[in-house]
N, C-alpha and C. Protein backbone atom coordinates (compact mmCIF):
# COMPACT_ATOMS: atom_id res chain seq x y z
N UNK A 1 -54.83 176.73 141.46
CA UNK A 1 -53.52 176.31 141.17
C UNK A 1 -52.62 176.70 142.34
N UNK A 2 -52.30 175.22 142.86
CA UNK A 2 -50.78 175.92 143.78
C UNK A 2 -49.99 176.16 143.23
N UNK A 3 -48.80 176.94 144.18
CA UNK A 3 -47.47 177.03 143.91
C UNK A 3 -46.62 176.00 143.64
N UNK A 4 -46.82 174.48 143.96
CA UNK A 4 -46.07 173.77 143.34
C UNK A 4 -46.73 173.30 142.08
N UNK A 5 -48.08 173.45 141.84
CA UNK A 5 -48.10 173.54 140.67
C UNK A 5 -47.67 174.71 139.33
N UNK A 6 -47.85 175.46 139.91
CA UNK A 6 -47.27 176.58 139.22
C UNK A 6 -45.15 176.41 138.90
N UNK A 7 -44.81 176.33 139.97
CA UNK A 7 -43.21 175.70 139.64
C UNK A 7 -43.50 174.63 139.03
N UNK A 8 -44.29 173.50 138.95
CA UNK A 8 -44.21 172.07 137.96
C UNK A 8 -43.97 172.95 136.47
N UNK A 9 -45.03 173.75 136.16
CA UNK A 9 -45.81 174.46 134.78
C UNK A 9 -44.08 175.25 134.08
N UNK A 10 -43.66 175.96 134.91
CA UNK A 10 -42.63 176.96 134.73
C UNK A 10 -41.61 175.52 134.27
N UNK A 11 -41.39 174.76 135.27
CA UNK A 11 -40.26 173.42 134.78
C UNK A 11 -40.46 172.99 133.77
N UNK A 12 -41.79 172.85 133.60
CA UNK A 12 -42.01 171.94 132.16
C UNK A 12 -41.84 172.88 130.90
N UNK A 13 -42.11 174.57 130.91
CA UNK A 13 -42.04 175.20 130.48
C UNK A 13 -40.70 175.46 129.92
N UNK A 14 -39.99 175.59 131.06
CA UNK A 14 -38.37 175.59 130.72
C UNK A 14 -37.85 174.82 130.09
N UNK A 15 -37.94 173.43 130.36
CA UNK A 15 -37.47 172.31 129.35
C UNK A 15 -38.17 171.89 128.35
N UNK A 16 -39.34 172.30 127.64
CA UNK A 16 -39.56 172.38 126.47
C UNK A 16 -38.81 173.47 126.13
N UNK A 17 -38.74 174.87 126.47
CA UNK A 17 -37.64 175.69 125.74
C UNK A 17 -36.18 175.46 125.44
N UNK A 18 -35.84 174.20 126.37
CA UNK A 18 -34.49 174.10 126.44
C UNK A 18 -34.42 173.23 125.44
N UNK A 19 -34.99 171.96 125.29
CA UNK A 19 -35.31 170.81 124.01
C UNK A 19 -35.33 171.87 122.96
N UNK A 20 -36.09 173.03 122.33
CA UNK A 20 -36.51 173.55 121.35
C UNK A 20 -34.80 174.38 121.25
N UNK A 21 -34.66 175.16 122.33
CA UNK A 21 -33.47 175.63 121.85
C UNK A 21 -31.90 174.43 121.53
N UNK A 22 -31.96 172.87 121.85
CA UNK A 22 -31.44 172.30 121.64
C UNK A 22 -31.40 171.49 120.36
N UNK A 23 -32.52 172.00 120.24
CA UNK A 23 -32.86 171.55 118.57
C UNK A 23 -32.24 171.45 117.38
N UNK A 24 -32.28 172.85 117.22
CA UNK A 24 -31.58 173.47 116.19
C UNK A 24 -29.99 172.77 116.32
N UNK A 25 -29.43 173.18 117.24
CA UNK A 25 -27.42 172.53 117.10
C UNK A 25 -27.93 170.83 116.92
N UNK A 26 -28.30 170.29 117.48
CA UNK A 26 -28.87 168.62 117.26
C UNK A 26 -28.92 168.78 115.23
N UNK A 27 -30.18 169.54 115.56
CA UNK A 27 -29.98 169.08 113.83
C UNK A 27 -28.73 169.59 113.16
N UNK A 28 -28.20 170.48 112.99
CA UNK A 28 -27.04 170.72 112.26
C UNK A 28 -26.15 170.11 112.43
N UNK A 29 -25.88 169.38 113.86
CA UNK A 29 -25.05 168.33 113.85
C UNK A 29 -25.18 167.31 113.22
N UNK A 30 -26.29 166.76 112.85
CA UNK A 30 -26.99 165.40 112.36
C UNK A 30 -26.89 165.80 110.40
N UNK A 31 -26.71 167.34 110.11
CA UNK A 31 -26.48 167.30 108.86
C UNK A 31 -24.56 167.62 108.53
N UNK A 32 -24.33 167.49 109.85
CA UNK A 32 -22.66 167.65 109.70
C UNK A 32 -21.93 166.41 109.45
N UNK A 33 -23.09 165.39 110.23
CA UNK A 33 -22.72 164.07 110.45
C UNK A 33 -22.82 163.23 108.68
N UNK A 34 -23.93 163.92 108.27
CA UNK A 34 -24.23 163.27 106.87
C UNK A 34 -23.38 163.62 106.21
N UNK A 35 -22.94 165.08 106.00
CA UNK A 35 -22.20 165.26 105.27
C UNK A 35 -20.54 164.65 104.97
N UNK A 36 -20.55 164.95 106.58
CA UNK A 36 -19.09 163.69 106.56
C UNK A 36 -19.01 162.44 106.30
N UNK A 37 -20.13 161.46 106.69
CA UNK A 37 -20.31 160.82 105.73
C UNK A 37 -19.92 160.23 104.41
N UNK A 38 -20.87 161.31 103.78
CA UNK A 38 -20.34 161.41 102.24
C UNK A 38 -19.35 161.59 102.01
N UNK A 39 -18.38 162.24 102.37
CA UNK A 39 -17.33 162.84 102.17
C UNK A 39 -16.30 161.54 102.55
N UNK A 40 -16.48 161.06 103.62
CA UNK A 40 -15.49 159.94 103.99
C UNK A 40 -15.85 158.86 102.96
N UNK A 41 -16.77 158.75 102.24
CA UNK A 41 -17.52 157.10 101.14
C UNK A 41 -16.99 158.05 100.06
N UNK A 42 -17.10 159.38 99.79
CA UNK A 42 -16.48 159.59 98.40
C UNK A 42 -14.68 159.87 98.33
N UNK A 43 -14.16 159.77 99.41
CA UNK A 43 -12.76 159.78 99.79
C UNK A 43 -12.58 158.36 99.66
N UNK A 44 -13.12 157.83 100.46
CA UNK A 44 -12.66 156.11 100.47
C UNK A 44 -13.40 155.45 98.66
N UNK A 45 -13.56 156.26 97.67
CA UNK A 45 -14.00 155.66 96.72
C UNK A 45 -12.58 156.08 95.65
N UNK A 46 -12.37 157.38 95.78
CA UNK A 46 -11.49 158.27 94.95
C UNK A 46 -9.99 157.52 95.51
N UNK A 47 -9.86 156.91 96.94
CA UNK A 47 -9.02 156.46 97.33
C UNK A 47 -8.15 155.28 97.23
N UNK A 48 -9.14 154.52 96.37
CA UNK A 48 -9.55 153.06 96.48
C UNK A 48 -8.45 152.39 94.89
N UNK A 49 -8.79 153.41 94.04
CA UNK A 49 -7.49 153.29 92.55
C UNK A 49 -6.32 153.98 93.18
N UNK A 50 -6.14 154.91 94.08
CA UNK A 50 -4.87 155.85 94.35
C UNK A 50 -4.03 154.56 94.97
N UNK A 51 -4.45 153.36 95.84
CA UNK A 51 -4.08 152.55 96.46
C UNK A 51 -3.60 151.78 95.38
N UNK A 52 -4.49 150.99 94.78
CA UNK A 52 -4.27 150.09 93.99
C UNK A 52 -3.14 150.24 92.77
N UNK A 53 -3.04 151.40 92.67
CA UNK A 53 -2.31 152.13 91.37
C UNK A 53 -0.62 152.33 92.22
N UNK A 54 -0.46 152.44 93.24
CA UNK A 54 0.63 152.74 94.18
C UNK A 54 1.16 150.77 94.47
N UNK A 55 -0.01 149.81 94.65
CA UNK A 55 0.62 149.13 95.31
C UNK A 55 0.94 148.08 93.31
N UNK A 56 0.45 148.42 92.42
CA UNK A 56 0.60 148.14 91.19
C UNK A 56 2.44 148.59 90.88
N UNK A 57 2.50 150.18 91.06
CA UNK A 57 3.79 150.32 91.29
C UNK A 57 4.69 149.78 91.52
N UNK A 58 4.62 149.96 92.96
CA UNK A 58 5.21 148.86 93.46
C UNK A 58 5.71 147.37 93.16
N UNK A 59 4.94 146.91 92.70
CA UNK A 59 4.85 145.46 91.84
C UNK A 59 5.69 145.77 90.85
N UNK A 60 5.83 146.49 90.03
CA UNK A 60 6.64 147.07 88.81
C UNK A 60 8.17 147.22 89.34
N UNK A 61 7.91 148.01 90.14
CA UNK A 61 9.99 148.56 91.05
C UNK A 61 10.26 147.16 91.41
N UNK A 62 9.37 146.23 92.40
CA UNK A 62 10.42 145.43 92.76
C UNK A 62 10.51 144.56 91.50
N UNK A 63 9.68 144.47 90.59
CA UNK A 63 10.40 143.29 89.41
C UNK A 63 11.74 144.07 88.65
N UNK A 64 11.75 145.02 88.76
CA UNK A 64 12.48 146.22 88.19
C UNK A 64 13.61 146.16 88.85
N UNK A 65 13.43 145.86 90.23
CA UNK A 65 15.14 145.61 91.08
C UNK A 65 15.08 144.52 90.76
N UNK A 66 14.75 143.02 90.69
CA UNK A 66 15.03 142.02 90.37
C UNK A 66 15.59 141.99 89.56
N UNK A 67 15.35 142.61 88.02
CA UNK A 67 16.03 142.58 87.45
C UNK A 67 17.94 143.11 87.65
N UNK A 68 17.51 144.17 88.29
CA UNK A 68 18.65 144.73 88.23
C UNK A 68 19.81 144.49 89.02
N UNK A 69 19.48 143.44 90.25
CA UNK A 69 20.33 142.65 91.08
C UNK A 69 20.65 141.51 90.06
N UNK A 70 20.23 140.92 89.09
CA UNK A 70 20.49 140.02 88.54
C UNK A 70 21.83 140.54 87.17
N UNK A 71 21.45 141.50 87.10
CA UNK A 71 22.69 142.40 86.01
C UNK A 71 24.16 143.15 87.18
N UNK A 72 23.33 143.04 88.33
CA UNK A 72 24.77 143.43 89.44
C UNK A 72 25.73 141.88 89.78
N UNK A 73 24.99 141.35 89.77
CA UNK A 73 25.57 140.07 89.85
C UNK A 73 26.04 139.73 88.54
N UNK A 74 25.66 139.59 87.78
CA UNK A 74 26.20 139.06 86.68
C UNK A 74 27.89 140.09 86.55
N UNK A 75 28.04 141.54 86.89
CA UNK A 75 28.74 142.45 86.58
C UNK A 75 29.80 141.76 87.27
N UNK A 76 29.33 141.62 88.76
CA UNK A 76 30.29 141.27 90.24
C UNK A 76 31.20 140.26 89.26
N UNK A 77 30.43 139.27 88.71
CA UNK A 77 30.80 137.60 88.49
C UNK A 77 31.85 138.17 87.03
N UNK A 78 31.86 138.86 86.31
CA UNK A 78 32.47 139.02 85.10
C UNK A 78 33.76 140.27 85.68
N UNK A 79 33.98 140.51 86.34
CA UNK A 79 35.00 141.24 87.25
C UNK A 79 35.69 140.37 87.74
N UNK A 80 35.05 139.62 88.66
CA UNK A 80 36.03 138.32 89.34
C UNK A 80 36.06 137.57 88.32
N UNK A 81 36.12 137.47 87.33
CA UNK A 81 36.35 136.69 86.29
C UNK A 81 37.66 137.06 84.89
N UNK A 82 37.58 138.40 85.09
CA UNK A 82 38.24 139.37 84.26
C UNK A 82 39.60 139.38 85.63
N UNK A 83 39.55 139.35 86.77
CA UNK A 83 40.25 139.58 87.88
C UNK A 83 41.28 138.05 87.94
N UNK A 84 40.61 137.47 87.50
CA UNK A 84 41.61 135.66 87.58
C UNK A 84 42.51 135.73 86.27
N UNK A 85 41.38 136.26 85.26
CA UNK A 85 41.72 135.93 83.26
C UNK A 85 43.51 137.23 83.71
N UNK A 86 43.52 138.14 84.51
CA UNK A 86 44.38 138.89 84.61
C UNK A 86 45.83 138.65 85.64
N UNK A 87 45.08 137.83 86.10
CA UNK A 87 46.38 137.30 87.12
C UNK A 87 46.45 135.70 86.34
N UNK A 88 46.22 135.21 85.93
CA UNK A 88 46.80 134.47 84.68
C UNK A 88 47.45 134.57 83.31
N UNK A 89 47.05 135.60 83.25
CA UNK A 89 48.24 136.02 82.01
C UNK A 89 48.89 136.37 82.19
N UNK A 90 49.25 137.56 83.43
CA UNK A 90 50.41 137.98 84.42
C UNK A 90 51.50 136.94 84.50
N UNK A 91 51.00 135.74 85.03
CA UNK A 91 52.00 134.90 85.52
C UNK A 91 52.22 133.96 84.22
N UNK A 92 51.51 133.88 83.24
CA UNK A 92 51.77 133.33 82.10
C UNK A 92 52.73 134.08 80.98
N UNK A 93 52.53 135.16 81.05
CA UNK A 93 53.63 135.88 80.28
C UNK A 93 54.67 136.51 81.05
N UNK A 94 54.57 137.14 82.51
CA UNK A 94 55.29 137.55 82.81
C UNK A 94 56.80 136.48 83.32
N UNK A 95 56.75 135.36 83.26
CA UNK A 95 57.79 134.54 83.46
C UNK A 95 58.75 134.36 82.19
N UNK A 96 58.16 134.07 81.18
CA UNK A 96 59.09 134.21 80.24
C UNK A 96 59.32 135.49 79.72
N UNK A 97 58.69 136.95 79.82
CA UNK A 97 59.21 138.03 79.61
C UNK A 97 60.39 138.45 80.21
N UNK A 98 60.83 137.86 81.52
CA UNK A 98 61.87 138.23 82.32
C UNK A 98 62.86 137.03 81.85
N UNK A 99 62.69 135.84 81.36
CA UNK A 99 63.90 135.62 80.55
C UNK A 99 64.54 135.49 79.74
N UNK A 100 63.15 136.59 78.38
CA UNK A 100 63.70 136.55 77.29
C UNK A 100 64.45 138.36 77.79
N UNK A 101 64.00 139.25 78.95
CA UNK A 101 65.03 140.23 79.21
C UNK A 101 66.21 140.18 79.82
N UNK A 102 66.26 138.85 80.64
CA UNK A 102 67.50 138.44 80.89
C UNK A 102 68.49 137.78 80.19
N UNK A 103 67.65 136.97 79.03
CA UNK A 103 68.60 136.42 77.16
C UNK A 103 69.18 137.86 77.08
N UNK A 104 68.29 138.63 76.54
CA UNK A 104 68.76 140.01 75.67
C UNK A 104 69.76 140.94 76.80
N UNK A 105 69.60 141.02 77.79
CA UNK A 105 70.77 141.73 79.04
C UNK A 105 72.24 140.90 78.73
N UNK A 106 71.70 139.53 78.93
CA UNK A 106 73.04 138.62 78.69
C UNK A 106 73.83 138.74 77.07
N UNK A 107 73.01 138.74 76.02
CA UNK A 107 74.00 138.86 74.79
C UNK A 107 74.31 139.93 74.55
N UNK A 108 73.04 140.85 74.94
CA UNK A 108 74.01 142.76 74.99
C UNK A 108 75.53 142.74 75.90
N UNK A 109 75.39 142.15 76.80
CA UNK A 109 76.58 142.35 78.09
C UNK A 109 77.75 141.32 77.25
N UNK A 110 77.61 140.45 76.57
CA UNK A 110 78.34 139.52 75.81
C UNK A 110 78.92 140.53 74.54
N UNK A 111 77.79 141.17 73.88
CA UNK A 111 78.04 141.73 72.64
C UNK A 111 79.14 143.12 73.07
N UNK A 112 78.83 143.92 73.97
CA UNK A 112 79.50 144.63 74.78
C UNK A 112 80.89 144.18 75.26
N UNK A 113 80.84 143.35 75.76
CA UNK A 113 82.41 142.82 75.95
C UNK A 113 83.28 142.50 74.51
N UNK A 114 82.55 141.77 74.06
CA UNK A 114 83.32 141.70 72.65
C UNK A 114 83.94 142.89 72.17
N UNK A 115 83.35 143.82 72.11
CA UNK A 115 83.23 144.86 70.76
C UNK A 115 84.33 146.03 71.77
N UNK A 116 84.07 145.68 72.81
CA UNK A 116 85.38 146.61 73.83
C UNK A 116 86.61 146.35 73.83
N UNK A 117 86.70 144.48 73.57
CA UNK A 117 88.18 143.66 73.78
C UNK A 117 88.18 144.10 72.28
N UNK A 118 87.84 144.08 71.30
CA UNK A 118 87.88 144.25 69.80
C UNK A 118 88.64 145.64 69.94
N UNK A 119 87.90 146.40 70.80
CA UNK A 119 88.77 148.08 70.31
C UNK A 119 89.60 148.11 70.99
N UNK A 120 90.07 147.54 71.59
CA UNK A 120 91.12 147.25 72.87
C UNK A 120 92.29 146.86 72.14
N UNK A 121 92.07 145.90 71.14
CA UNK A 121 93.19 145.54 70.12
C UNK A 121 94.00 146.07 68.95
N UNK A 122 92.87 147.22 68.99
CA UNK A 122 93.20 148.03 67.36
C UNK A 122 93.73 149.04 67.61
C-alpha cells in the first residue's frame, strides 16, 4: 500500500464519518419537516370553518347595514318632511295670528280711548 493509497483510505474514511455524523441532523430534520406538515394540514383544516364562519358574518353585518341605511334614510326623508309640514303652518297661521293681534291691539286702543274720553266727562 502506498501513501496515496493510504490518504485515498483515510478520505474515504473521513467522509463516511462525515455522511454518518450528518445523518442523524438530516433525519431529525426530515421528522421536523413531517411534523410541520401536519401541523400546517391540521391548521389549514381547523382554519377552514374559522374563515367561513367570519366571512358568513360578514354577510350578516352588511345585510344588517342595509338595513339600517334604509331606516337612516327613511329618518333623513321624515325630518325634511316634518321640516316643510313646519314652515307651512308657520306661514299658514302665522299671518292671520298677527291680524287677529293687530284686530285685538286696535279695539283695545279704541276701547281705551273711549273709556278715557268717558272719564274725562264725568
Amino acid at each position: 500500500m502506498s501513501l496515496g493509497d493510504i490518504a485515498g483510505l483515510v478520505a474515504a474514511l473521513a467522509f463516511v464519518a462525515l455522511v454518518a455524523f450528518m445523518a442523524v441532523p438530516l433525519l431529525k430534520l426530515g421528522k421536523v419537516l413531517d411534523e410541520t406538515r401536519t401541523t400546517v394540514a391540521r391548521v389549514t383544516e381547523q382554519s377552514i370553518p374559522i374563515v367561513d364562519e367570519a366571512a358568513e358574518t360578514l354577510r350578516t353585518a352588511n345585510a344588517q347595514l342595509a338595513k339600517v341605511d334604509t331606516v337612516t334614510t327613511s329618518a333623513a326623508e321624515i325630518g325634511t318632511n316634518v321640516s316643510a309640514l313646519t314652515t307651512l303652518v308657520s306661514a299658514t297661521v302665522a299671518s292671520p295670528l298677527i291680524k287677529v293681534a293687530s284686530f285685538s291691539y286696535a279695539v283695545r286702543s279704541v276701547v281705551g280711548r273711549r273709556a278715557a274720553r268717558r272719564g274725562r266727562r264725568r
